[in-house]
Structures are given as structure tokens and as C-alpha cells.
Protein backbone atom coordinates (compact mmCIF):
# COMPACT_ATOMS: atom_id res chain seq x y z
CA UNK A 1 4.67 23.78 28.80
CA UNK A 2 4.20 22.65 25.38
CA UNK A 3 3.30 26.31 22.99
CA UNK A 4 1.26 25.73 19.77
CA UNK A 5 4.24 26.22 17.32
CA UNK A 6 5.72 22.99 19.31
CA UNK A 7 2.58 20.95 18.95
CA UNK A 8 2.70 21.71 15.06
CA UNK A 9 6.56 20.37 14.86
CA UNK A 10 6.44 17.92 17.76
CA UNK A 11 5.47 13.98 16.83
CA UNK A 12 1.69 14.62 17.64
CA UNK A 13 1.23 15.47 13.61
CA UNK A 14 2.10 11.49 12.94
CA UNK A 15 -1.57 11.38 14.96
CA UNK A 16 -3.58 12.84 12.14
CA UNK A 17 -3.60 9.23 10.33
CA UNK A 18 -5.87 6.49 12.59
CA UNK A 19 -4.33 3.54 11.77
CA UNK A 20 -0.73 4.96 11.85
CA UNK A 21 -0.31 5.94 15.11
CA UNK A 22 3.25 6.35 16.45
CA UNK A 23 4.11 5.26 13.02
CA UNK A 24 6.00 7.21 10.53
CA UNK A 25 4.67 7.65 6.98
CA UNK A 26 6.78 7.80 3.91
CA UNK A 27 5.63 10.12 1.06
CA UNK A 28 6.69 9.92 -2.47
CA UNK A 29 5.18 12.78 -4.25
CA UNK A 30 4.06 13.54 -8.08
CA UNK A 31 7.34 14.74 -9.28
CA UNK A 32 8.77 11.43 -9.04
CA UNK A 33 9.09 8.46 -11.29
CA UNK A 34 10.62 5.07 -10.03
CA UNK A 35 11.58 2.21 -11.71
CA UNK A 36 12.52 -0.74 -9.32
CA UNK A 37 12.13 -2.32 -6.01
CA UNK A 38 10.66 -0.13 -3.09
CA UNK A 39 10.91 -1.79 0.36
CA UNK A 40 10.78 -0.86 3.65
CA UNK A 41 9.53 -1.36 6.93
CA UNK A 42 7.00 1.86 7.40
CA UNK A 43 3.57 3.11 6.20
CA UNK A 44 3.99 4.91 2.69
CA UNK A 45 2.14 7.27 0.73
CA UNK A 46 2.15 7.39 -3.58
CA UNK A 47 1.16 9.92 -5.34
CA UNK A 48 4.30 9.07 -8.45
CA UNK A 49 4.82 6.76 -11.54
CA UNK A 50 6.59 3.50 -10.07
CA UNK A 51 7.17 0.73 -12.02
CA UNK A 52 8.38 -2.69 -10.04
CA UNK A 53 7.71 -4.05 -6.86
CA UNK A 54 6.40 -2.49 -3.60
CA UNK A 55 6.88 -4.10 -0.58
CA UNK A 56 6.57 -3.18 2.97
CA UNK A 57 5.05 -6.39 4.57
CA UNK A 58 3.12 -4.92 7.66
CA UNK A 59 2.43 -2.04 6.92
CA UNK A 60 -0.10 0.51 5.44
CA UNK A 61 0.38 1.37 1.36
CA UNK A 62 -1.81 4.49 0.23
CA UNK A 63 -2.18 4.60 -3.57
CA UNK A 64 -3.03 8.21 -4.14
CA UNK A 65 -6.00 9.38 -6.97
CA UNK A 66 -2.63 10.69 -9.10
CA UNK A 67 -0.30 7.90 -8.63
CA UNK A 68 0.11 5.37 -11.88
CA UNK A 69 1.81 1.70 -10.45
CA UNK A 70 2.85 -1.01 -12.78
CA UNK A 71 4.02 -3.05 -10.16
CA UNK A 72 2.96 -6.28 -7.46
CA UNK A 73 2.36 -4.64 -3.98
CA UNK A 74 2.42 -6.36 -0.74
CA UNK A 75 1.65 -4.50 2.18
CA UNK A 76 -0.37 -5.35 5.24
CA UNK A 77 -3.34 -3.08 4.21
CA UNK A 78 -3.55 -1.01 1.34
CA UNK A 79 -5.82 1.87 0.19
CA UNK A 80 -5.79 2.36 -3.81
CA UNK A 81 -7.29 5.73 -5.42
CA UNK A 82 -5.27 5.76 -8.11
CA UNK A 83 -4.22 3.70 -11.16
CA UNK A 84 -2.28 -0.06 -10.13
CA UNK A 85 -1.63 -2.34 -12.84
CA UNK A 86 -0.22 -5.60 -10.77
CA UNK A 87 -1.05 -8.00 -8.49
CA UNK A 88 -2.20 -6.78 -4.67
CA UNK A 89 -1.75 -9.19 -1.49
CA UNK A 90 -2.62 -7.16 1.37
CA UNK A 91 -3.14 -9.74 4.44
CA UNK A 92 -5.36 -6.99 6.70
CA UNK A 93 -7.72 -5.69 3.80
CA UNK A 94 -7.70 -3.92 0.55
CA UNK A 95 -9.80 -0.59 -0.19
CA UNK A 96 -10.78 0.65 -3.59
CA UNK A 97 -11.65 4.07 -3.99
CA UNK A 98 -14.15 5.17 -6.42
CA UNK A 99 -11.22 7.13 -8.23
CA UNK A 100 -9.35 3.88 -8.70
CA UNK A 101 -8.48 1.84 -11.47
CA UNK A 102 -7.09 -1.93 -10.72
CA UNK A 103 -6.03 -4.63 -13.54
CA UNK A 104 -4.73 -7.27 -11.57
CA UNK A 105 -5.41 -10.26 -9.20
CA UNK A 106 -5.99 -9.46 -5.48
CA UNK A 107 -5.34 -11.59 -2.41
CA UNK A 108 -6.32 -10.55 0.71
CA UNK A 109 -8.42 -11.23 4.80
CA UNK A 110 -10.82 -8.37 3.77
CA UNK A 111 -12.00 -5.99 0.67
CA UNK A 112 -14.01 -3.17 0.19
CA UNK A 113 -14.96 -1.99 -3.10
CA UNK A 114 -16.52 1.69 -3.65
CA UNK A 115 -19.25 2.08 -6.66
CA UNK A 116 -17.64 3.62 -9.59
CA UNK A 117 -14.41 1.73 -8.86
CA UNK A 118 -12.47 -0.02 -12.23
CA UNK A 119 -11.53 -3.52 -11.40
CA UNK A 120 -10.22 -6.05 -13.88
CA UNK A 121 -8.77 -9.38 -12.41
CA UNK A 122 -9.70 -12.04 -9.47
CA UNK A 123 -9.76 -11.78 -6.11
CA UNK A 124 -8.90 -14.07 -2.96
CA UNK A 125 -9.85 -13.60 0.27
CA UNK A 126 -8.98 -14.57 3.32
CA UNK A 127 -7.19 -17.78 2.69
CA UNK A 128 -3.58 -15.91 3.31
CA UNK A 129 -1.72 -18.17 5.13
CA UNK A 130 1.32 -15.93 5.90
CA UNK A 131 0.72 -15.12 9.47
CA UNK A 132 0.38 -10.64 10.03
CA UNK A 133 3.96 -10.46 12.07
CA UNK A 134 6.32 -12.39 9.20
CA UNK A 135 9.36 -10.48 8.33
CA UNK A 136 9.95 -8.24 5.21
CA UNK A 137 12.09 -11.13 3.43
CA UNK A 138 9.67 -13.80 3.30
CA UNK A 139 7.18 -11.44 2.11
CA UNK A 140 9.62 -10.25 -0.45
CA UNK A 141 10.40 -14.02 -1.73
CA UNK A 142 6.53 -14.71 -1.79
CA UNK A 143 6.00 -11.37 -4.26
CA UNK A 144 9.33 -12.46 -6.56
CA UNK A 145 7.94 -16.26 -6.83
CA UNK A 146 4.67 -14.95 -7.43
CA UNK A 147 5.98 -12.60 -10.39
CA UNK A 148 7.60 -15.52 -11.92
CA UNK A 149 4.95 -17.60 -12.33
């Protein structure tokens, strides 16, 4: 018999986010500032200051409305609120909260943009031809060749 302080500490709280079921999801709160490569192979969650690249292929990236990126981001979907200055490729879909404010190129199968939104670049859809289950290095080499260009 499962009590109601187990439920709140059991893996049914991972539940509360749709598209992240059985998934875990990274957080990296406002009290941090990172200046590099962030990879990995999980959903994540910014709310900090990170300058570089963030990559973590199929997976979900949440920009939150405090976060401030100067960095490319390739994720399988992401969901901006906050401030990104970089390139997105998100093969699934990109979301653009009315809090957010975007100067750089998007590629992507899907985008939606909500009224009051700052946007300030181009933006490709759905001719990604990296297929949804390629692995974390190809993804990575496609972001570095990308920021070299």
C-alpha cells in the first residue's frame, strides 16, 4: 500500500510534465552562470546565464522567462520564455512564449509563435533532414560546423 508521503517522493512526480513522461528532467536554476558546452542525454530546464552550446539531441530544452542564453541549442523540442541569443534547431518544434526574446536563426519540423514574442532572425522549417532517433554526437558535430560557418 502506497501512503501519500510515498506518492510525493516516489517517481510519479516525473508525471507532472506531459511530454516527459518516465523521463528525468534536469534543472539548472538562477544562481548559476555557465560558460561552455552543456550536453546530455535528458530533458532540461534553464532558468541561469549560459554562454556556449546546449545540446541534448532528443530531448526537451525549457528556456525559462529568467534565463539569459548566448549560445546555439539543439534539442528535439524546445520551449523558450526567456532571453536566447543563438541559433535554435529543434527537429520536433520550437515554442516562443510571449515573455521571450530570440536573436537568432531557427530550424525546425514545427513553430509556434505567441503575440508579444521578440524575434530577430530567419526561420526554417521542416526541411531537417537529421532523422528524430540520431545520436548525441552527430548532433553535436552538426551544431560545431554550424557555429563555424
Amino acid at each position: 500500500m502506497q501512503t501519500n508521503n510515498d506518492a510525493q517522493r516516489g517517481p510519479s512526480a516525473v508525471a507532472t510534465a506531459p511530454s516527459s513522461i518516465g523521463r528525468t528532467i534536469s534543472y539548472l536554476g538562477p544562481g548559476l552562470q555557465i560558460k561552455g558546452e552543456i550536453t546530455g542525454n535528458e530533458d532540461l530546464k534553464l532558468d541561469s546565464k549560459v554562454e556556449g552550446l546546449v545540446s541534448i539531441g532528443g530531448f526537451r530544452l525549457t528556456v525559462g522567462p529568467g534565463a539569459h542564453v548566448v549560445a546555439n541549442i539543439v534539442a528535439r523540442e524546445a520551449a523558450i520564455s526567456g532571453e536566447v541569443n543563438g541559433d535554435i534547431s529543434a527537429c520536433d518544434r520550437i515554442e516562443i512564449k510571449k515573455s521571450a526574446s530570440i536573436v537568432g536563426d531557427l530550424r525546425t519540423g514545427k513553430i509556434v509563435i505567441e503575440e508579444g514574442a521578440y524575434f530577430k532572425g530567419s526561420v526554417e522549417i521542416g526541411s531537417d533532414d537529421t532523422p528524430i532517433g540520431t545520436d548525441l554526437d552527430t548532433l553535436l558535430r552538426g551544431a560545431k560546423n554550424a557555429e563555424k560557418k
